[in-house]
N, C-alpha and C. Protein backbone atom coordinates (compact mmCIF):
# COMPACT_ATOMS: atom_id res chain seq x y z
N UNK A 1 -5.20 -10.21 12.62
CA UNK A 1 -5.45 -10.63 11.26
C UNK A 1 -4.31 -11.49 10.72
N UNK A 2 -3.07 -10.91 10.84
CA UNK A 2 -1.82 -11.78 10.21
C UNK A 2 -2.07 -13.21 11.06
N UNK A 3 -2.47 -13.00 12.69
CA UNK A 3 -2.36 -14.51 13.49
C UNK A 3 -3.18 -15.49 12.39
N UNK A 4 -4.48 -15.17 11.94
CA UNK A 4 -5.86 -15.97 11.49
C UNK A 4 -4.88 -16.26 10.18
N UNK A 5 -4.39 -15.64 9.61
CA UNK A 5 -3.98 -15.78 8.61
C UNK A 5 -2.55 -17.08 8.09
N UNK A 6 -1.77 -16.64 9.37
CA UNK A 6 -0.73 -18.00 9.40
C UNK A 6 -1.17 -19.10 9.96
N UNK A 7 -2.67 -19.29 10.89
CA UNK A 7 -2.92 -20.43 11.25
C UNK A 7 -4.34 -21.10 9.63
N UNK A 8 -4.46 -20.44 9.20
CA UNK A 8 -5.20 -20.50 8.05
C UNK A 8 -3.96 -21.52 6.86
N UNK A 9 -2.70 -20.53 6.35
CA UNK A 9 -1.86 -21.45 6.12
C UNK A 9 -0.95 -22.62 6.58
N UNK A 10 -0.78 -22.75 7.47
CA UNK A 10 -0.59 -24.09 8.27
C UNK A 10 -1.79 -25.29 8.43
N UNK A 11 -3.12 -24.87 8.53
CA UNK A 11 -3.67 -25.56 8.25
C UNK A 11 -3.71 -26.01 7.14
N UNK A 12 -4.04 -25.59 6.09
CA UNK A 12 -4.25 -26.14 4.76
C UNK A 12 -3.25 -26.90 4.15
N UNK A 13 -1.54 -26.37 4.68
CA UNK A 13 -0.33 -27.48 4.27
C UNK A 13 -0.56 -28.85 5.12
N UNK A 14 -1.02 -28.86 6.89
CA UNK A 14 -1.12 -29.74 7.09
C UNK A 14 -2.16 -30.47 6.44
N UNK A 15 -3.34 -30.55 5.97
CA UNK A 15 -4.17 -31.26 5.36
C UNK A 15 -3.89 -31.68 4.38
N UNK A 16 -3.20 -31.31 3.58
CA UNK A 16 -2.46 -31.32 1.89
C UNK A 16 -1.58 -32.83 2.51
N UNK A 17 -0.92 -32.98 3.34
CA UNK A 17 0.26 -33.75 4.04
C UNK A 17 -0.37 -35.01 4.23
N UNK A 18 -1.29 -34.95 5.24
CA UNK A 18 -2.01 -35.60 5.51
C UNK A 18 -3.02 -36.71 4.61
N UNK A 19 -3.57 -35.84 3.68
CA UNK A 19 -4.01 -36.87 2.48
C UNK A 19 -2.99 -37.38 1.63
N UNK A 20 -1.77 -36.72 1.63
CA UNK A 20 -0.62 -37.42 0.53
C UNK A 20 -0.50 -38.44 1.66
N UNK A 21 0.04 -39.09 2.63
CA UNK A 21 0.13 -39.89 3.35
C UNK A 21 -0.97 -40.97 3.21
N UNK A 22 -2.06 -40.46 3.76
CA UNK A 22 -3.07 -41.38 3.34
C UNK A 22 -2.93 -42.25 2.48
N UNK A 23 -2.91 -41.58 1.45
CA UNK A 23 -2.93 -41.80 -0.40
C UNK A 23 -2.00 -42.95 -0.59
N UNK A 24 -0.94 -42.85 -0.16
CA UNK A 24 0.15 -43.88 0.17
C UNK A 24 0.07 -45.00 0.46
N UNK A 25 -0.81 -44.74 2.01
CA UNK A 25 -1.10 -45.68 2.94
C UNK A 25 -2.03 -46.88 2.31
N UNK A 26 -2.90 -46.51 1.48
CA UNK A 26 -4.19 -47.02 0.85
C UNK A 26 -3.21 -47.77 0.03
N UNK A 27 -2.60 -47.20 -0.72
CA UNK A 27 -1.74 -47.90 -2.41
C UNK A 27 -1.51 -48.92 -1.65
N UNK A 28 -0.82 -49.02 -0.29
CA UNK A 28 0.60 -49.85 -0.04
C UNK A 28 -0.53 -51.32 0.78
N UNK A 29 -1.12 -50.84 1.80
CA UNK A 29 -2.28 -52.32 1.79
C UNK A 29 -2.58 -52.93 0.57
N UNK A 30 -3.03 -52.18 -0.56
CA UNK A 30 -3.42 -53.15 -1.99
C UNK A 30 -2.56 -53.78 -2.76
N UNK A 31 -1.09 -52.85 -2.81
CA UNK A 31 -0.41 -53.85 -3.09
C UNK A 31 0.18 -55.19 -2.43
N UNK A 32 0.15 -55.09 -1.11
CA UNK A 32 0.09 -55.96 -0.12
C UNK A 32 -0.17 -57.20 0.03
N UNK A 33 -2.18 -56.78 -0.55
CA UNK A 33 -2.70 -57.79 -0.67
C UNK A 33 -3.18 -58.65 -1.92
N UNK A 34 -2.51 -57.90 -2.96
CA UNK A 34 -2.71 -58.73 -3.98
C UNK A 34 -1.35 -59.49 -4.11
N UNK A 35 -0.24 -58.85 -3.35
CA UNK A 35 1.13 -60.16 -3.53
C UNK A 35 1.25 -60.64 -2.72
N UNK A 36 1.24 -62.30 -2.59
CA UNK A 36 1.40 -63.12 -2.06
C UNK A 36 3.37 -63.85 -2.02
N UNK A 37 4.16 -63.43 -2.54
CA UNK A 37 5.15 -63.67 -2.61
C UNK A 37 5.85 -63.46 -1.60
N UNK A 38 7.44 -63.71 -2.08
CA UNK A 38 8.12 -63.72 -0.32
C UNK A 38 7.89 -62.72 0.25
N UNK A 39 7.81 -63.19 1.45
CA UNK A 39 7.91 -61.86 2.64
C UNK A 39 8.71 -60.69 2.97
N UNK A 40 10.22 -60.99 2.22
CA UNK A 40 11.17 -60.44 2.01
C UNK A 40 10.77 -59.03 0.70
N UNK A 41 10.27 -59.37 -0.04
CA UNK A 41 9.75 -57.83 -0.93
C UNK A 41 8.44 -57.19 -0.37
N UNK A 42 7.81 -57.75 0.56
CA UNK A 42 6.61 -57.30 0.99
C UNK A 42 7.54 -55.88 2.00
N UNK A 43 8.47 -56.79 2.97
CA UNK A 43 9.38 -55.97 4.12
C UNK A 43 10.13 -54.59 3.14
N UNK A 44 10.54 -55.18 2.08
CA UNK A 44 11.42 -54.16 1.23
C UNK A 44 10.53 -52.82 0.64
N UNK A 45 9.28 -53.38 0.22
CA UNK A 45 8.76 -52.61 -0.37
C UNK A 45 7.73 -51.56 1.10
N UNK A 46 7.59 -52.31 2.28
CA UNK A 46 7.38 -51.41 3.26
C UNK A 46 8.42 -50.20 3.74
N UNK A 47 9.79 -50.79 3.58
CA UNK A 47 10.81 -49.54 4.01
C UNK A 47 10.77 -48.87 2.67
N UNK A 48 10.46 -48.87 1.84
CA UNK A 48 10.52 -47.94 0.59
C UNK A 48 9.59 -46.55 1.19
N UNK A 49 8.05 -47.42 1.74
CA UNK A 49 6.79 -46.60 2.10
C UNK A 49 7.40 -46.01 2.92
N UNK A 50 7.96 -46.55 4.26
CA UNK A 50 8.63 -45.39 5.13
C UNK A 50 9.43 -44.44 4.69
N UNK A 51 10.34 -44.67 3.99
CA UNK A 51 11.53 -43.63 3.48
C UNK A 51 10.68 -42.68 2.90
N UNK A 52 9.45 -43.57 1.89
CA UNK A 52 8.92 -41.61 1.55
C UNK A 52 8.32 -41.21 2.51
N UNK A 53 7.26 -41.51 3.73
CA UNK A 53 7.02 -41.06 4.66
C UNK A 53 7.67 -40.00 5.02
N UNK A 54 8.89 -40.48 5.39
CA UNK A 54 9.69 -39.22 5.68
C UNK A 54 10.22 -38.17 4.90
N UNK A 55 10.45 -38.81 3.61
CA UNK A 55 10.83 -37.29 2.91
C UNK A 55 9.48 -36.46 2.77
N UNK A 56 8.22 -37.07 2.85
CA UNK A 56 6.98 -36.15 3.04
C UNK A 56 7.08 -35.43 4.01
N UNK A 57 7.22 -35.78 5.20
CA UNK A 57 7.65 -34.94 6.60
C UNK A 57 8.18 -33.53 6.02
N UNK A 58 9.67 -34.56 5.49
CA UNK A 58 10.85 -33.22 5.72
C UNK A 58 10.08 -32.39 4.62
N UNK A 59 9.58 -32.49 3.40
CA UNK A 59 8.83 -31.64 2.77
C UNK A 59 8.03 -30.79 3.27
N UNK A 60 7.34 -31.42 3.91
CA UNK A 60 6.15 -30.85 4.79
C UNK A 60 6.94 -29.35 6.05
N UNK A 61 7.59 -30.04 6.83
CA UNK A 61 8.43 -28.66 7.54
C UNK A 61 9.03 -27.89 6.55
N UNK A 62 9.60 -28.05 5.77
CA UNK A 62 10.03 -27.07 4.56
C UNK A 62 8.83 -25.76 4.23
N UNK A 63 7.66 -26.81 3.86
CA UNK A 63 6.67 -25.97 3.77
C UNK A 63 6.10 -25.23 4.75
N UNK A 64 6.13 -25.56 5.90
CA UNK A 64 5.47 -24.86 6.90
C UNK A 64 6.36 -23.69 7.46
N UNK A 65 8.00 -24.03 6.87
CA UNK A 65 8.79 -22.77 7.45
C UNK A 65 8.34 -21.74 6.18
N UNK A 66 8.60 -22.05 4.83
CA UNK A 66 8.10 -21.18 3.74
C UNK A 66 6.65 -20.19 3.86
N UNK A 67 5.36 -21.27 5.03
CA UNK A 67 4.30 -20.56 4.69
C UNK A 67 4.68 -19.25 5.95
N UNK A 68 5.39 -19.75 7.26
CA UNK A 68 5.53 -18.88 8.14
C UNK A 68 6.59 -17.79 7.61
N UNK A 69 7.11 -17.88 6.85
CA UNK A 69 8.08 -16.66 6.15
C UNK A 69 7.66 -15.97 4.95
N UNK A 70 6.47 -16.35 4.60
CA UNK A 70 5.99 -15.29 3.62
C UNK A 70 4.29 -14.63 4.38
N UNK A 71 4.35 -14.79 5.74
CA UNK A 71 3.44 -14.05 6.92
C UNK A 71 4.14 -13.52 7.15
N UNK A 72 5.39 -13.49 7.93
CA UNK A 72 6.25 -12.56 8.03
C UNK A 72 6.55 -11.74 7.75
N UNK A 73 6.81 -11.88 6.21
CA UNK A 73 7.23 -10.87 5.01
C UNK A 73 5.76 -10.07 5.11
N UNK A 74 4.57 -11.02 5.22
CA UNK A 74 3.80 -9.74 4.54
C UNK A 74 3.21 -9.03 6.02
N UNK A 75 3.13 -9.67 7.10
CA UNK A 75 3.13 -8.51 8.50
C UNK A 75 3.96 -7.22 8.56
N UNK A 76 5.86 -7.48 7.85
CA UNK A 76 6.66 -6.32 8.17
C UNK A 76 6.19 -5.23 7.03
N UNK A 77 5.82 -6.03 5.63
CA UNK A 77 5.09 -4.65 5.05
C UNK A 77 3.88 -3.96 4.89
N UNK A 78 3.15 -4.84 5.94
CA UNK A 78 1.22 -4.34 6.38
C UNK A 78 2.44 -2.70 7.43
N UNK A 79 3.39 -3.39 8.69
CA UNK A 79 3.52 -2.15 9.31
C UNK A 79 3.93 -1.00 9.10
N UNK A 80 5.19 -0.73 8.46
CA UNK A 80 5.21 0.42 7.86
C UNK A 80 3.90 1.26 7.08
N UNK A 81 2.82 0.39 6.33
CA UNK A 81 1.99 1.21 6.17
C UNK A 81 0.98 1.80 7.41
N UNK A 82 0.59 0.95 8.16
CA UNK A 82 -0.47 1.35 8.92
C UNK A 82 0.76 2.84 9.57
N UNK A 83 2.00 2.63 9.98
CA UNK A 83 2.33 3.53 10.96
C UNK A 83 2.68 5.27 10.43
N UNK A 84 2.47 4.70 8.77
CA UNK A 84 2.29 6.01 7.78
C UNK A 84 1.44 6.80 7.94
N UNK A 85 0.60 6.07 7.93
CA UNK A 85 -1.69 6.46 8.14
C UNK A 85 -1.44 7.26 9.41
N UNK A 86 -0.68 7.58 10.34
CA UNK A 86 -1.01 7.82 11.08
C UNK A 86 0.62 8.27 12.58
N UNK A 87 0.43 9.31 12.20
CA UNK A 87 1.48 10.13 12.87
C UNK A 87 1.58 10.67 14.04
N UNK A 88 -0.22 11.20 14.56
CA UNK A 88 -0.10 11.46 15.80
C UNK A 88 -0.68 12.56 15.72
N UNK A 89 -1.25 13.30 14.45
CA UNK A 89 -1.78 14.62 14.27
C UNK A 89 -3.32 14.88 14.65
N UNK A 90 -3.29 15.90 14.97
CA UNK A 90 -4.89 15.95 15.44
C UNK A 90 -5.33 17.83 15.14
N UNK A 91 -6.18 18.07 15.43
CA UNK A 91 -6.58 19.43 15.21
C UNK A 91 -5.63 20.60 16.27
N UNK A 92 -5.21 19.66 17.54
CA UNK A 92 -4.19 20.25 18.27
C UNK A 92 -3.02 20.90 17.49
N UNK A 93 -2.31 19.74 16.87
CA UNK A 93 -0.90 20.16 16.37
C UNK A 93 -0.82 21.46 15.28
N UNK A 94 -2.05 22.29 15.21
CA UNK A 94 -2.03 23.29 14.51
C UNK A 94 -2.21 24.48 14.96
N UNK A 95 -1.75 25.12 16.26
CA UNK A 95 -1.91 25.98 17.07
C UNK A 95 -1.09 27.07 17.35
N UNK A 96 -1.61 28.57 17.07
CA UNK A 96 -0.79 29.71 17.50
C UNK A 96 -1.26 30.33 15.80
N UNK A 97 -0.40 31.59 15.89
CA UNK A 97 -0.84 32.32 15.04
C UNK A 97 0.53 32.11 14.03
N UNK A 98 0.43 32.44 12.44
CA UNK A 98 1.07 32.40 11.54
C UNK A 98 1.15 33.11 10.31
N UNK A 99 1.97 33.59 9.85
CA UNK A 99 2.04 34.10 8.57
C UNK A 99 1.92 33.20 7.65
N UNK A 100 0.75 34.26 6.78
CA UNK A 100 0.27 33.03 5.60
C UNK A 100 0.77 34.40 4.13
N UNK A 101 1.12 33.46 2.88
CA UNK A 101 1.25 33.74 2.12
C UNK A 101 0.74 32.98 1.09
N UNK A 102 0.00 33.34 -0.12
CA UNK A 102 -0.61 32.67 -0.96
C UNK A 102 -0.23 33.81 -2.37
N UNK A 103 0.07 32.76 -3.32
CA UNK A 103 0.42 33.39 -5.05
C UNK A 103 -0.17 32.68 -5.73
N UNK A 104 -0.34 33.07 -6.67
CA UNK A 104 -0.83 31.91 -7.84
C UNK A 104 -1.49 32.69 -9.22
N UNK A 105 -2.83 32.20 -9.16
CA UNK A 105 -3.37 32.40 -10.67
C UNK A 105 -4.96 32.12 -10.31
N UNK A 106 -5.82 32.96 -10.74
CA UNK A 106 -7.44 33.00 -11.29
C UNK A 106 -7.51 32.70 -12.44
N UNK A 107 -8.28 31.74 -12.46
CA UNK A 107 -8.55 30.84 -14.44
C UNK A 107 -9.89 30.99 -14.92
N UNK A 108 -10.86 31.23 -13.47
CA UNK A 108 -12.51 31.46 -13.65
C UNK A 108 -12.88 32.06 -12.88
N UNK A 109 -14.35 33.10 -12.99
CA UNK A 109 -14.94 33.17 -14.03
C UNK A 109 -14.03 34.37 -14.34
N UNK A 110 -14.29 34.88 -15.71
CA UNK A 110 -13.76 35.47 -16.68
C UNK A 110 -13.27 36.72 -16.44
N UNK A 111 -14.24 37.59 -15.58
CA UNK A 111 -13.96 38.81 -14.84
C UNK A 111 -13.04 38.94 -13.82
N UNK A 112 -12.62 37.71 -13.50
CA UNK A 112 -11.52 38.00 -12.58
C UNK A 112 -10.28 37.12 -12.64
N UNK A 113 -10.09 36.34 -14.04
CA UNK A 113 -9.12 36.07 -14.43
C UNK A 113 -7.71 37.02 -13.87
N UNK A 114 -6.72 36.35 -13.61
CA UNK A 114 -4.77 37.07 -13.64
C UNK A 114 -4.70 36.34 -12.66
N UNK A 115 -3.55 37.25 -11.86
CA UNK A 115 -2.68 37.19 -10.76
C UNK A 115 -3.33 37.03 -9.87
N UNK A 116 -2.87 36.34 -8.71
CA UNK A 116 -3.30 36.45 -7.48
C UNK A 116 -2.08 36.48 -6.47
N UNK A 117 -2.09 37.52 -5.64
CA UNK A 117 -1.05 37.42 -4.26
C UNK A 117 -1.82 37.92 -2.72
N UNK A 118 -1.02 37.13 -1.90
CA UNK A 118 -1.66 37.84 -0.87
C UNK A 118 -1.24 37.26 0.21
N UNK A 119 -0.53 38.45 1.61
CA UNK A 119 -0.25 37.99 2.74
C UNK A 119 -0.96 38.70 3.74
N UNK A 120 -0.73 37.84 5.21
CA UNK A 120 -1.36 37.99 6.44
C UNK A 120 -1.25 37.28 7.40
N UNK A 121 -2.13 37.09 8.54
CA UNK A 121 -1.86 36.40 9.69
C UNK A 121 -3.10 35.55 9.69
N UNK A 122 -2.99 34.34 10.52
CA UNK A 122 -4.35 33.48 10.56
C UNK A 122 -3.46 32.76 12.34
N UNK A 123 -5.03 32.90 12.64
CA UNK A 123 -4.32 32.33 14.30
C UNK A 123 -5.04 31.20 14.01
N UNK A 124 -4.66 29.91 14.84
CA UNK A 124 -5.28 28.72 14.97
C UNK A 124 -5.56 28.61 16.16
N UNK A 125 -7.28 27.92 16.47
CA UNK A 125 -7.00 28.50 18.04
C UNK A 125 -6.70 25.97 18.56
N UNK A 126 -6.41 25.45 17.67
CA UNK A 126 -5.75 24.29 18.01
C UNK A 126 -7.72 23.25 18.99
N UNK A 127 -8.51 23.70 18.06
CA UNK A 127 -9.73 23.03 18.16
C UNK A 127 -10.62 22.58 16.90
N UNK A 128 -10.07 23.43 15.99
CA UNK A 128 -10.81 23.72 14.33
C UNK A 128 -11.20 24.72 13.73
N UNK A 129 -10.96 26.11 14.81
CA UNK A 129 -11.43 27.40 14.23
C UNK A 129 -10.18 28.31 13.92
N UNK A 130 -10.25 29.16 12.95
CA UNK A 130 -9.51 30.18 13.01
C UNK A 130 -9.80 31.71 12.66
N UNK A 131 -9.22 32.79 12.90
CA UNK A 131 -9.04 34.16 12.14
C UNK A 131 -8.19 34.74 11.72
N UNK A 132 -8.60 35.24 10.75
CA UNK A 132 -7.25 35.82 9.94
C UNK A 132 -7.53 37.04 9.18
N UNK A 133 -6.38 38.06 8.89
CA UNK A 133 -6.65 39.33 8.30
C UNK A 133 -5.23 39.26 6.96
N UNK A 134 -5.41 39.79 6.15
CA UNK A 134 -4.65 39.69 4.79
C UNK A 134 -4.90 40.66 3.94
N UNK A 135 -4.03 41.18 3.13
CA UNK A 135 -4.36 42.13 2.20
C UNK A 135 -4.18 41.62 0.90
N UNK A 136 -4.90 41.59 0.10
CA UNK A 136 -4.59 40.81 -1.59
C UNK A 136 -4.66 41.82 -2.55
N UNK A 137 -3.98 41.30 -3.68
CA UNK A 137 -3.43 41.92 -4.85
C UNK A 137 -4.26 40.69 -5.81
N UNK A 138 -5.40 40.52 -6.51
CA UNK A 138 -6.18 40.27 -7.25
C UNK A 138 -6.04 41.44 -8.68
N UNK A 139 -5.08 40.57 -9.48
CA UNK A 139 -5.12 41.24 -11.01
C UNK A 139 -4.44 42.54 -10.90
N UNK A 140 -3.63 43.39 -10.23
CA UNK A 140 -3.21 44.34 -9.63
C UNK A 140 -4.38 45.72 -8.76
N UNK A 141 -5.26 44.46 -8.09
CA UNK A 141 -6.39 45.43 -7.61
C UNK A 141 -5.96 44.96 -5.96
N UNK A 142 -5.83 46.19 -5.06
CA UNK A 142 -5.34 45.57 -3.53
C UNK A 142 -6.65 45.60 -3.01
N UNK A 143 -7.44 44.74 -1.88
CA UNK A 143 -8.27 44.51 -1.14
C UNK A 143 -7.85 43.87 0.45
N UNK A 144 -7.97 44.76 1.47
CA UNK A 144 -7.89 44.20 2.36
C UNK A 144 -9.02 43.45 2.92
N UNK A 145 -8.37 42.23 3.48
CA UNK A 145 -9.66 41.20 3.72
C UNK A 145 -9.77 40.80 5.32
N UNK A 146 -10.79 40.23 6.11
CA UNK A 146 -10.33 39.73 7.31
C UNK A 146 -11.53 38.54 6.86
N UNK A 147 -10.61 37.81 7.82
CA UNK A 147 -11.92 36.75 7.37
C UNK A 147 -11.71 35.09 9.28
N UNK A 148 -12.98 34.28 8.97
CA UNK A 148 -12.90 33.67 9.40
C UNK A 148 -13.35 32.07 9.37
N UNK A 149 -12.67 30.80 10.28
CA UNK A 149 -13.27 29.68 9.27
C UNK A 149 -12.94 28.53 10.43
N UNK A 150 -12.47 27.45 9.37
CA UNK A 150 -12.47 26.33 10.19
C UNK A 150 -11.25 25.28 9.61
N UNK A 151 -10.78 24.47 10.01
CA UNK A 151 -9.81 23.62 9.37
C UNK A 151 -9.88 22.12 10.35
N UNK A 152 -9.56 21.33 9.57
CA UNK A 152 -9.80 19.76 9.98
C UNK A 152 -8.02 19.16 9.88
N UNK A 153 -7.57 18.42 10.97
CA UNK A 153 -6.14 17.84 10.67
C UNK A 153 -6.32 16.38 10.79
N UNK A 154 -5.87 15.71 9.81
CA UNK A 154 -6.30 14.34 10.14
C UNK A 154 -5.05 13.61 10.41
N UNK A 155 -4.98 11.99 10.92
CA UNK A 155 -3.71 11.58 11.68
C UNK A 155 -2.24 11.23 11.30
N UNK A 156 -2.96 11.70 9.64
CA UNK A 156 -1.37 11.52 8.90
C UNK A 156 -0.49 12.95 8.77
N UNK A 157 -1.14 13.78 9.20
CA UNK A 157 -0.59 15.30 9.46
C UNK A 157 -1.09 16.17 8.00
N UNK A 158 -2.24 15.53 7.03
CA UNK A 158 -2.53 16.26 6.21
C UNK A 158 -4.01 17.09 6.43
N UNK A 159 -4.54 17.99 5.93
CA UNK A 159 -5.67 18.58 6.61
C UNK A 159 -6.54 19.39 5.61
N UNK A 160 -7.41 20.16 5.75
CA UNK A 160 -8.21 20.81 5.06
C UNK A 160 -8.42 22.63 5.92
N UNK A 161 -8.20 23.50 5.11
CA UNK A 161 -8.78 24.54 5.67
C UNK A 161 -9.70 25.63 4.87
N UNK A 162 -10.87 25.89 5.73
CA UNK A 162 -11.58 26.56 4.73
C UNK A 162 -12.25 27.78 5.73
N UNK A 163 -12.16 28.97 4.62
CA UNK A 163 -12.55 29.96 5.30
C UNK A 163 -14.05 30.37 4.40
N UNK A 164 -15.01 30.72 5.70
CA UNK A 164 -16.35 31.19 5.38
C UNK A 164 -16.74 32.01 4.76
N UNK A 165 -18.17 31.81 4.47
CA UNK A 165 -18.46 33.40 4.00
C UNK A 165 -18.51 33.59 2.31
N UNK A 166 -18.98 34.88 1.61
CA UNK A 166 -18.64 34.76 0.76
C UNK A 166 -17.44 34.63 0.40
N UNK A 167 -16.69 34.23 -1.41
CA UNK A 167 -15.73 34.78 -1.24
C UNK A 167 -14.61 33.73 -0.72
N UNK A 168 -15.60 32.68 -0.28
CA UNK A 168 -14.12 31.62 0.98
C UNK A 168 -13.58 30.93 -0.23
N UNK A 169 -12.38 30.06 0.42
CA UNK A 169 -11.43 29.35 -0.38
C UNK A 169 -11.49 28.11 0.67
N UNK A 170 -11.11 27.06 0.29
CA UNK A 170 -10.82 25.50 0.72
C UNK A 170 -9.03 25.28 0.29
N UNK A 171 -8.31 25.00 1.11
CA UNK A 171 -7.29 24.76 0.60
C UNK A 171 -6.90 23.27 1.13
N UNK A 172 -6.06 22.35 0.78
CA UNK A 172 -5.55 21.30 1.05
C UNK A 172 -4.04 21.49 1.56
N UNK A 173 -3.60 21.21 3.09
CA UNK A 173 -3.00 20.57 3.54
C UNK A 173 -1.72 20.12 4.10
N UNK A 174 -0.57 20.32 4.09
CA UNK A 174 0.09 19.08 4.90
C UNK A 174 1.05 20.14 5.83
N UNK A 175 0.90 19.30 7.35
CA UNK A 175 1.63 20.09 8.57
C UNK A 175 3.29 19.87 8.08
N UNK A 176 4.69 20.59 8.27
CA UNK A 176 5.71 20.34 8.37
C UNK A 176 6.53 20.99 9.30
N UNK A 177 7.88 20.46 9.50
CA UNK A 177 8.58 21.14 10.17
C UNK A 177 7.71 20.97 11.72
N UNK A 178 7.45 20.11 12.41
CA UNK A 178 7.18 19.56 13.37
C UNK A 178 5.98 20.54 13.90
N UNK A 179 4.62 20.96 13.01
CA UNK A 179 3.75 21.89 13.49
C UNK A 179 4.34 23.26 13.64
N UNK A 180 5.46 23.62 12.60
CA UNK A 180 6.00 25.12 12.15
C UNK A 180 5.86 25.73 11.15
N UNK A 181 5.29 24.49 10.32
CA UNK A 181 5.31 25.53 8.48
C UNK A 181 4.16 24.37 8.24
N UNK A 182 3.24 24.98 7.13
CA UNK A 182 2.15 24.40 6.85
C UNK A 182 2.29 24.50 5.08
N UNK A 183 1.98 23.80 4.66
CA UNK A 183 2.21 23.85 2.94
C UNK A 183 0.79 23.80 2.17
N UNK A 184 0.36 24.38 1.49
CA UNK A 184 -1.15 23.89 0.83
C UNK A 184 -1.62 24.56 -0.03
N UNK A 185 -2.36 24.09 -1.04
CA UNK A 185 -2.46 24.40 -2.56
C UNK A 185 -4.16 24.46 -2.58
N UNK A 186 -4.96 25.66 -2.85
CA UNK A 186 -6.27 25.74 -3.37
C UNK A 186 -7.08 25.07 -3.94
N UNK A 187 -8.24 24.11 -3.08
CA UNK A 187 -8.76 23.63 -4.10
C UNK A 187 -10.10 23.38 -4.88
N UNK A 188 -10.55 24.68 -5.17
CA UNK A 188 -12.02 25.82 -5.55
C UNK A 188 -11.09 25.61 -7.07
N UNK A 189 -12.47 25.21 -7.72
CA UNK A 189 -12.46 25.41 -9.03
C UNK A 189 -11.98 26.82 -9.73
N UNK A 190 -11.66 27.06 -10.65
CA UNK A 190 -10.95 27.98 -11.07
C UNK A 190 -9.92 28.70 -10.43
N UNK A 191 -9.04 28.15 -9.59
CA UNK A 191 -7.98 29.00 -8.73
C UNK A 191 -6.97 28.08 -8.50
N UNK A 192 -5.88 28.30 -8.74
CA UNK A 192 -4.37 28.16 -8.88
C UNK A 192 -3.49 28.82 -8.40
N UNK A 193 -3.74 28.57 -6.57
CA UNK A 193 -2.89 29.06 -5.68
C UNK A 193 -2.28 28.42 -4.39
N UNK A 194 -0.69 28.55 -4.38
CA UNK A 194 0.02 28.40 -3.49
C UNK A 194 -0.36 28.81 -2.04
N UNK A 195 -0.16 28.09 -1.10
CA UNK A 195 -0.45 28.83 0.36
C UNK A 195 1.29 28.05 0.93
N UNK A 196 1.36 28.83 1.69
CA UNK A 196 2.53 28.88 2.66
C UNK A 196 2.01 29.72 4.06
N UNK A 197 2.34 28.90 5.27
CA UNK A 197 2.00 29.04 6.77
C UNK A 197 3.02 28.93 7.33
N UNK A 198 3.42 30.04 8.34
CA UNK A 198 4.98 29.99 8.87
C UNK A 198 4.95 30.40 10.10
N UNK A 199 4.89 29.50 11.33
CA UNK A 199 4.55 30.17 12.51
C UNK A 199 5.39 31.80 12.91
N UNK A 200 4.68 32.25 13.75
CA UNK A 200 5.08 33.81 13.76
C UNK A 200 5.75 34.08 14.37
N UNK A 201 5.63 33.19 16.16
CA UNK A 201 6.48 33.28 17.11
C UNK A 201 6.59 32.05 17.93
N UNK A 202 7.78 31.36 18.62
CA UNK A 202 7.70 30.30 19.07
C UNK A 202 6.40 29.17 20.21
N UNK A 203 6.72 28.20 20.04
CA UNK A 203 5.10 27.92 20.66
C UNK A 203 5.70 28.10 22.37
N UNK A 204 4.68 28.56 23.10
CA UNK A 204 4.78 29.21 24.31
C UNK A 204 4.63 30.64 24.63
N UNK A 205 5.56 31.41 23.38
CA UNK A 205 5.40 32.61 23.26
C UNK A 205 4.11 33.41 23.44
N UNK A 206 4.16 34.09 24.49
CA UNK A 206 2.67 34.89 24.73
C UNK A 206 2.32 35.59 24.02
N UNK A 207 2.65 35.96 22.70
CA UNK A 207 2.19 36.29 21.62
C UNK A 207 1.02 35.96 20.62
N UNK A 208 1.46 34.54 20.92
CA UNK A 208 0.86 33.58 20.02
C UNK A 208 -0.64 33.20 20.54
């Protein structure tokens, strides 16, 4: 795209060049031929035409280094973005089991407005599925839960995880600490909760 793009501007300066020349060329026959006088201002007034000739030139490369340096400029800041978009993450880099912790707040519906806390384990099995068991503190009411689901990682290392069933939550997202800690915030209407993911035991570990 940047190639189409600098031969796109190079063309259009050369054409711009090209008719100023022309344009010139045309004036300088008519005046030519309407003066009949010495030959000596005809010659003078031809090296005039050349001299601008050339400062058109040197204009002209001026311009063509200017159009190739603002492709430049804008190729080095197309790359940093594309290489943002895209880190290397995949549903892989989320694999092994982890301690999850989630706090926050219930805002809806009305009956189960307060507090919310709650820790546990969630294994990833590093394809899109997971399981997990947790005990929660809902309003100071404890419920142990087990549950199971699915999560999506996309290539910028941010992701989605949502567990089934009644009752499930959707949370949003982002891998850190090189696929060791996972960060992500609830995002089901009425709920205002923190998640934190902290691998449990190193990757290799037959634990995991």
């Amino acid at each position: 795209m940047v190639g189409r793009l600098m031969e796109g501007l190079l063309s259009s300066v050369t054409r711009k060049i090209a008719q100023t020349v022309a344009g010139f060329a045309v004036r300088f026959r008519l005046y030519w031929r309407k003066n009949t006088g010495d030959r000596n201002d005809g010659l003078s007034e031809w090296k005039r035409f050349v001299n601008l000739k050339e400062i058109i030139m040197q204009r002209s490369t001026i311009a063509k280094n200017l159009a190739i340096a603002a492709v430049t400029a804008l190729a080095l800041a197309v790359a940093p973005t594309a290489k943002a978009d895209n880190k290397g993450c995949s549903n892989a880099s989320l694999k092994g089991t982890f301690a999850h912790m989630g706090t926050g707040f219930i805002t809806a519906p009305p009956s189960m407005v307060g507090p919310l806390g709650g820790a546990g384990t969630d294994t990833f099995d590093g394809t899109g599925s997971f399981t997990g068991s947790a005990t929660l503190n809902i309003n100071g009411n404890v419920v142990p839960v087990t549950e199971t689901g699915t999560y999506r990682v996309n290539p910028d290392c941010t992701g989605t995880y949502t567990v089934l069933g009644p009752g499930g939550t959707t949370v949003f997202f982002v891998i850190a600490d090189s696929g060791n800690e996972v960060h992500g915030i609830c995002v089901d209407p009425g709920s205002v909760v923190i998640h934190t993911f902290r691998r449990q035991f190193p990757v290799g570990d037959f634990r995991n």
